[in-house]
Structures are given as C-alpha cells and as structure tokens.
C-alpha atoms as a PDB file:
ATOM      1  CA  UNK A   1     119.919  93.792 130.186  1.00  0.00           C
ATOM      2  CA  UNK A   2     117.774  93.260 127.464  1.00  0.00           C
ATOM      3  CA  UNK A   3     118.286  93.680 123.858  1.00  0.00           C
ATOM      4  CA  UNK A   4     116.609  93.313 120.146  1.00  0.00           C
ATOM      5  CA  UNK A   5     118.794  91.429 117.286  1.00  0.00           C
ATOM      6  CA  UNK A   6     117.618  92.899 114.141  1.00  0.00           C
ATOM      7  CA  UNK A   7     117.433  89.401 111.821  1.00  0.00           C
ATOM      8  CA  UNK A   8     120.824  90.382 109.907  1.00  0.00           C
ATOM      9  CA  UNK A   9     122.706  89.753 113.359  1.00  0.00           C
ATOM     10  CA  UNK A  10     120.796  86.409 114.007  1.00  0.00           C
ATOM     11  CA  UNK A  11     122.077  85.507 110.396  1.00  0.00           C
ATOM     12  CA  UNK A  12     125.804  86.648 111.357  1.00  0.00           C
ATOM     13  CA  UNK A  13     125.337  84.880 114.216  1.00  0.00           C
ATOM     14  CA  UNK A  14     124.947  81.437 112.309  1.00  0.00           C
ATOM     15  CA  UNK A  15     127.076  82.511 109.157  1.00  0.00           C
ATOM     16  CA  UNK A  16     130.207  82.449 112.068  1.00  0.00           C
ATOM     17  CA  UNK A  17     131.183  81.485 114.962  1.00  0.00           C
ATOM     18  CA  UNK A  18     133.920  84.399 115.380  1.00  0.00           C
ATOM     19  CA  UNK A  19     132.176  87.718 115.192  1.00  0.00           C
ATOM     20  CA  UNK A  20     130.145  89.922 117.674  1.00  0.00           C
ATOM     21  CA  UNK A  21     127.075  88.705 116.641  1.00  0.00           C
ATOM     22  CA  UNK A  22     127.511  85.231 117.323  1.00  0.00           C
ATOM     23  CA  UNK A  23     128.919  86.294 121.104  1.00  0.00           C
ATOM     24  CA  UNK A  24     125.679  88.331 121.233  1.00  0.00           C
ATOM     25  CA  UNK A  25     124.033  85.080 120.525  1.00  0.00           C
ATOM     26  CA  UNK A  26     126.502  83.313 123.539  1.00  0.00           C
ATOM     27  CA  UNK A  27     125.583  85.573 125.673  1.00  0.00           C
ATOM     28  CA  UNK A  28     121.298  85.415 125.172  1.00  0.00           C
ATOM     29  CA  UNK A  29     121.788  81.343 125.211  1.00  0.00           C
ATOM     30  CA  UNK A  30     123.866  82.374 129.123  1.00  0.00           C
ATOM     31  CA  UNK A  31     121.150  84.062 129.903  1.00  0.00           C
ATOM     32  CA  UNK A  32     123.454  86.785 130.407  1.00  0.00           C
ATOM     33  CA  UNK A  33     121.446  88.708 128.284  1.00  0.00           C
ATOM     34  CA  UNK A  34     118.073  88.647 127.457  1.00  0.00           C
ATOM     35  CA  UNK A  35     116.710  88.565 124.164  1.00  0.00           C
ATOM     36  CA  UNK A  36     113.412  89.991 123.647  1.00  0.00           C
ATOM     37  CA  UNK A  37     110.876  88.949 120.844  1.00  0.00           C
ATOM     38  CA  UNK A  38     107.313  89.780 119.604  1.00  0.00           C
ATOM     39  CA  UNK A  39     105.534  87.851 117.045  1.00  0.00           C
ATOM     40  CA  UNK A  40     105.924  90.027 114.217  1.00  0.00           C
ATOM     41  CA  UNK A  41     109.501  89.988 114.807  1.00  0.00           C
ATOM     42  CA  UNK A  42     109.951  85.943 115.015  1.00  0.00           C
ATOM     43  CA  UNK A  43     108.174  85.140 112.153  1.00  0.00           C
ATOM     44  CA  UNK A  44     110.349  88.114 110.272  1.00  0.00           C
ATOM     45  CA  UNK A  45     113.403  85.540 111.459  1.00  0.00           C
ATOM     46  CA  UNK A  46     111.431  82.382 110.449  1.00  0.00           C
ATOM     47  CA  UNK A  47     110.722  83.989 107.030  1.00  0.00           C
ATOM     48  CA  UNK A  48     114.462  85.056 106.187  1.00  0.00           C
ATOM     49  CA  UNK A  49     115.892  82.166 107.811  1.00  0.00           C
ATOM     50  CA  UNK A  50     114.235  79.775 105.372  1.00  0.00           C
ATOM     51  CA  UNK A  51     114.997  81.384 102.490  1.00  0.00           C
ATOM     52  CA  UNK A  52     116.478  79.192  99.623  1.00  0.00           C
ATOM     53  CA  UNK A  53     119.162  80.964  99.622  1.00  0.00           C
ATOM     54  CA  UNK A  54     119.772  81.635 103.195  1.00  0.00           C
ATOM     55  CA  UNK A  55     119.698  77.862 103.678  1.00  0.00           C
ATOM     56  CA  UNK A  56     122.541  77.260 101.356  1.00  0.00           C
ATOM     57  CA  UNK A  57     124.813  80.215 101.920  1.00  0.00           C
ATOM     58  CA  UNK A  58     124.014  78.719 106.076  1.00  0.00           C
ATOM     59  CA  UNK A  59     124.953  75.393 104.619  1.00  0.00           C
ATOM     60  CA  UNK A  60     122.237  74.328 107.105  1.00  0.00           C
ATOM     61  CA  UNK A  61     119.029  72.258 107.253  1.00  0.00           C
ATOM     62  CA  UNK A  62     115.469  73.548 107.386  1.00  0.00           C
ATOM     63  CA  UNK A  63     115.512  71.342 110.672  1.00  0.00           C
ATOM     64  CA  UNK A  64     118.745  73.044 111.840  1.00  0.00           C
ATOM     65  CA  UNK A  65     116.768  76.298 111.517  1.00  0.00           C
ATOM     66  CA  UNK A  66     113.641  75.436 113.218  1.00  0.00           C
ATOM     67  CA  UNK A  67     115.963  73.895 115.415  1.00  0.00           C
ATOM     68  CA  UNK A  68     117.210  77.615 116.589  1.00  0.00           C
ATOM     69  CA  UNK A  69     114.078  79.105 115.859  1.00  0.00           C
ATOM     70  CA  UNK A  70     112.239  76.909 119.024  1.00  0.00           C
ATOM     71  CA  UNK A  71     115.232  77.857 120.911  1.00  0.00           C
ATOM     72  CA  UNK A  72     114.716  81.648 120.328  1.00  0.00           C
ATOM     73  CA  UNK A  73     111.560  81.001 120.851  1.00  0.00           C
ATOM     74  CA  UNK A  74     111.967  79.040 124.226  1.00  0.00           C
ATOM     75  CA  UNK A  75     114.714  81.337 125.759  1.00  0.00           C
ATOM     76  CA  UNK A  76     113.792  85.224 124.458  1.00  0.00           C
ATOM     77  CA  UNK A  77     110.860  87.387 126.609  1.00  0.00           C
ATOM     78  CA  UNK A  78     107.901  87.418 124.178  1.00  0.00           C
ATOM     79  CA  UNK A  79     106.530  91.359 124.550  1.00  0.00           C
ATOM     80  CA  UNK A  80     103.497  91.775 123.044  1.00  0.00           C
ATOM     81  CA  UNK A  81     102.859  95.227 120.783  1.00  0.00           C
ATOM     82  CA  UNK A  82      99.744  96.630 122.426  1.00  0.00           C
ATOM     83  CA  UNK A  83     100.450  99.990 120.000  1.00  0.00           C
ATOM     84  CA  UNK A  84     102.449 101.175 117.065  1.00  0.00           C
ATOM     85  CA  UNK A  85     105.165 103.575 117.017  1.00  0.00           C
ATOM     86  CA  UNK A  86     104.756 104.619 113.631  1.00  0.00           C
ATOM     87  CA  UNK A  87     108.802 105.295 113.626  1.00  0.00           C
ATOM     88  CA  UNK A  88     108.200 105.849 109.799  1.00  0.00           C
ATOM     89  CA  UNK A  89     111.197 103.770 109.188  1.00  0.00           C
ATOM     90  CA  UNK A  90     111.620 102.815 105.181  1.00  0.00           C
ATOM     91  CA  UNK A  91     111.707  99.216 105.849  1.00  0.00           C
ATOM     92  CA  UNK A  92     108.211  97.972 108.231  1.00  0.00           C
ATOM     93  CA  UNK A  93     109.834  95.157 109.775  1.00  0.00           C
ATOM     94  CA  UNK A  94     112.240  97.923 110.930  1.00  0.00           C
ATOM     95  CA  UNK A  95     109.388  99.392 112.237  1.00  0.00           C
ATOM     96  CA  UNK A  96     108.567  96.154 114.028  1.00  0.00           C
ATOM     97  CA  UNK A  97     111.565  95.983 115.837  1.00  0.00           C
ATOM     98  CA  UNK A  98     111.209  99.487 116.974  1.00  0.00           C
ATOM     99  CA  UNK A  99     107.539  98.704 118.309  1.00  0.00           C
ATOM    100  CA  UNK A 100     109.096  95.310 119.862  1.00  0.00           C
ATOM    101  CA  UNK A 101     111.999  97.674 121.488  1.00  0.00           C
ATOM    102  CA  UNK A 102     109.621 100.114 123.279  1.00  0.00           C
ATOM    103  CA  UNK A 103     106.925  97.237 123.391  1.00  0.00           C
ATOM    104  CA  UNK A 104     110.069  95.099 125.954  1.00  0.00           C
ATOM    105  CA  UNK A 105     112.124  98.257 127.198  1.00  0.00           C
ATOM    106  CA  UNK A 106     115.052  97.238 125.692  1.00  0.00           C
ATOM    107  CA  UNK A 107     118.011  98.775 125.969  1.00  0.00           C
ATOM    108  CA  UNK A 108     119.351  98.046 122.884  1.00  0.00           C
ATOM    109  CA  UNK A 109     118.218  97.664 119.296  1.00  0.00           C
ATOM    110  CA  UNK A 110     121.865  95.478 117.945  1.00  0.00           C
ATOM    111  CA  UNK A 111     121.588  95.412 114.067  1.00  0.00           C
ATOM    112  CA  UNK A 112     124.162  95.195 110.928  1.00  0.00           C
ATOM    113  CA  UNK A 113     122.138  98.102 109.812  1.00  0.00           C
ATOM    114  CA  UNK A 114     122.424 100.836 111.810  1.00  0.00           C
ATOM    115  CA  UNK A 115     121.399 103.603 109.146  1.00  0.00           C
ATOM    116  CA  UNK A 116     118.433 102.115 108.721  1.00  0.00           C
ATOM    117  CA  UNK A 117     116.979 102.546 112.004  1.00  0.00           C
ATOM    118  CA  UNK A 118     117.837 106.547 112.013  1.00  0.00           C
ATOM    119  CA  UNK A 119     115.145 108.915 111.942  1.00  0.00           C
ATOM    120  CA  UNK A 120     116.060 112.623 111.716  1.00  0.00           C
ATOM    121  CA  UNK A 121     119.667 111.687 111.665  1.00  0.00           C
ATOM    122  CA  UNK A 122     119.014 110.417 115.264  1.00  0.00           C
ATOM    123  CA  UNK A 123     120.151 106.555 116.166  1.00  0.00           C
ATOM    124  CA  UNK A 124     118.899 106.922 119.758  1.00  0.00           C
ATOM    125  CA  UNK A 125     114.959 106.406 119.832  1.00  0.00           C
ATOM    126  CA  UNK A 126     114.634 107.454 124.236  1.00  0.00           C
ATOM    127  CA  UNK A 127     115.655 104.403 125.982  1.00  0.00           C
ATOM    128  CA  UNK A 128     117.280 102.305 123.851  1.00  0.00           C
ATOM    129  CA  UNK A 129     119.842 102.808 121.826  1.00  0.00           C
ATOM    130  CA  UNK A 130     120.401 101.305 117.958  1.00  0.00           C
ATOM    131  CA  UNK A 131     124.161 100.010 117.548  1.00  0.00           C
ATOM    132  CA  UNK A 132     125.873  97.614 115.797  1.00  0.00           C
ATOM    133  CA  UNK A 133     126.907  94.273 117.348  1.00  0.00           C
ATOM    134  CA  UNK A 134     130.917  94.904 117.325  1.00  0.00           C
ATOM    135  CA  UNK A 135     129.896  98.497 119.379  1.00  0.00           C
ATOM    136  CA  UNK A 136     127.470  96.223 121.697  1.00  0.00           C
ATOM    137  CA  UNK A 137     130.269  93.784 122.560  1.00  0.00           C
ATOM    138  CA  UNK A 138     132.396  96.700 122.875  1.00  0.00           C
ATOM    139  CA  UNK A 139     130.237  98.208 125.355  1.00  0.00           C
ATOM    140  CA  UNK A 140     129.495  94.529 127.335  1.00  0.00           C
ATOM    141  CA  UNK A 141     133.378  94.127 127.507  1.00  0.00           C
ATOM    142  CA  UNK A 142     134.106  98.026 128.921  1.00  0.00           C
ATOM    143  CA  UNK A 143     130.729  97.317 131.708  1.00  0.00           C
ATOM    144  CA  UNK A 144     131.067  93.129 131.707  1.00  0.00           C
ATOM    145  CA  UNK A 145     134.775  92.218 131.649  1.00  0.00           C
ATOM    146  CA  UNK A 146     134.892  89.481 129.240  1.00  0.00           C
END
C-alpha cells in the first residue's frame, strides 16, 4: 500500500509520539507501508520543517530535522511528475501532492486537512482517496489487525 502524508501529518508525527500520524510514520519506517515522495513535495517538508518556529514548537534541532528528512528521503518511492493535474486546489502545494498521488498511484492522500483537498465537494480524486490519519489507522486496523 502506498500512501502521501500531506506535511501537517509529518509535523504531527514529530509533535507526538501518541497519535495516528506518528503510527502512520511507524508503519512507512516498517516498511509496512510505503511512503511516496516527489521533489516538489520534499522540499515543501524541508521548507516547513525548518521553520523558526516549527523548530521550537518541535523542540528539535535543524540536525534532528535533516536527520528525518534523509530518512524520508532514503526510505519513501521518489515518483517523478511527468504532468500536472491542475486539481485547482486553493493551496499549490496541495496541488503538488495531488500530482505526486496520481504521479505514484497512491492509494491514499493522509492529511490533517481534509477540506482542503475537496474539489466539487468530492474528497475522492479516482484512485486514491484523501482522509485523515485517525480514519487511515482506522482503516489499517479493520484490513491490518494491529
């Protein structure tokens, strides 16, 4: 199975080490799942990630970060974009990760920000699906035991 983490659920995913998106993460670093990546889409983590402000609410190093960034790097399937959707999505690295889904044939889009990702009041794009990570685990559990 392989999925997209919007950059809100990588940031959950090192805020906690209790919530869905931090098992999402478990699971990718299993390589139970597989995390897919483009370009666009890593430096889109690299950029919030380093934030001033992300580093300190993180209460984590710029080293710690690069840290996980060559791991996402070194674990996720790079896809490369060959062609734009042009989803029309407000937010364009939304539209990134919608190029990177049908770009990988993901299965799943897993973001904190499901609303963003719907287009005609749609939040299923054909083959994948967008959903948030506590309805991802939810789904894993019900298919994956545990």
């Amino acid at each position: 199975m392989r999925i997209i983490a919007d950059t809100n659920v990588l940031y959950q995913a090192l805020r906690g080490q209790g919530g869905a998106s931090h098992y999402i993460l478990q699971l990718v670093k299993q390589s139970v799942v597989e995390k897919a990546v483009s370009v666009p889409v890593f430096l889109e983590y690299r950029d919030v990630l380093l934030r001033l402000k992300i580093l300190h609410d993180l209460k984590i190093t710029v080293e710690e970060i690069e840290t996980v960034l060559r791991f996402i790097a070194y674990i996720a399937k790079a896809a490369q974009i060959h062609f734009l959707m042009r989803s029309h999505l407000r937010d364009e690295s939304d539209n990134m990760v919608v190029d990177l889904a049908f770009a990988s044939n993901s299965e799943f889009i897993v973001t904190n920000n499901v609303r963003d990702f719907q287009h005609k009041a749609e939040s299923t794009f054909g083959g994948f699906a967008v959903v948030t990570p506590s309805e991802f685990v939810k789904q894993w559990r019900t298919h994956h035991g545990d």
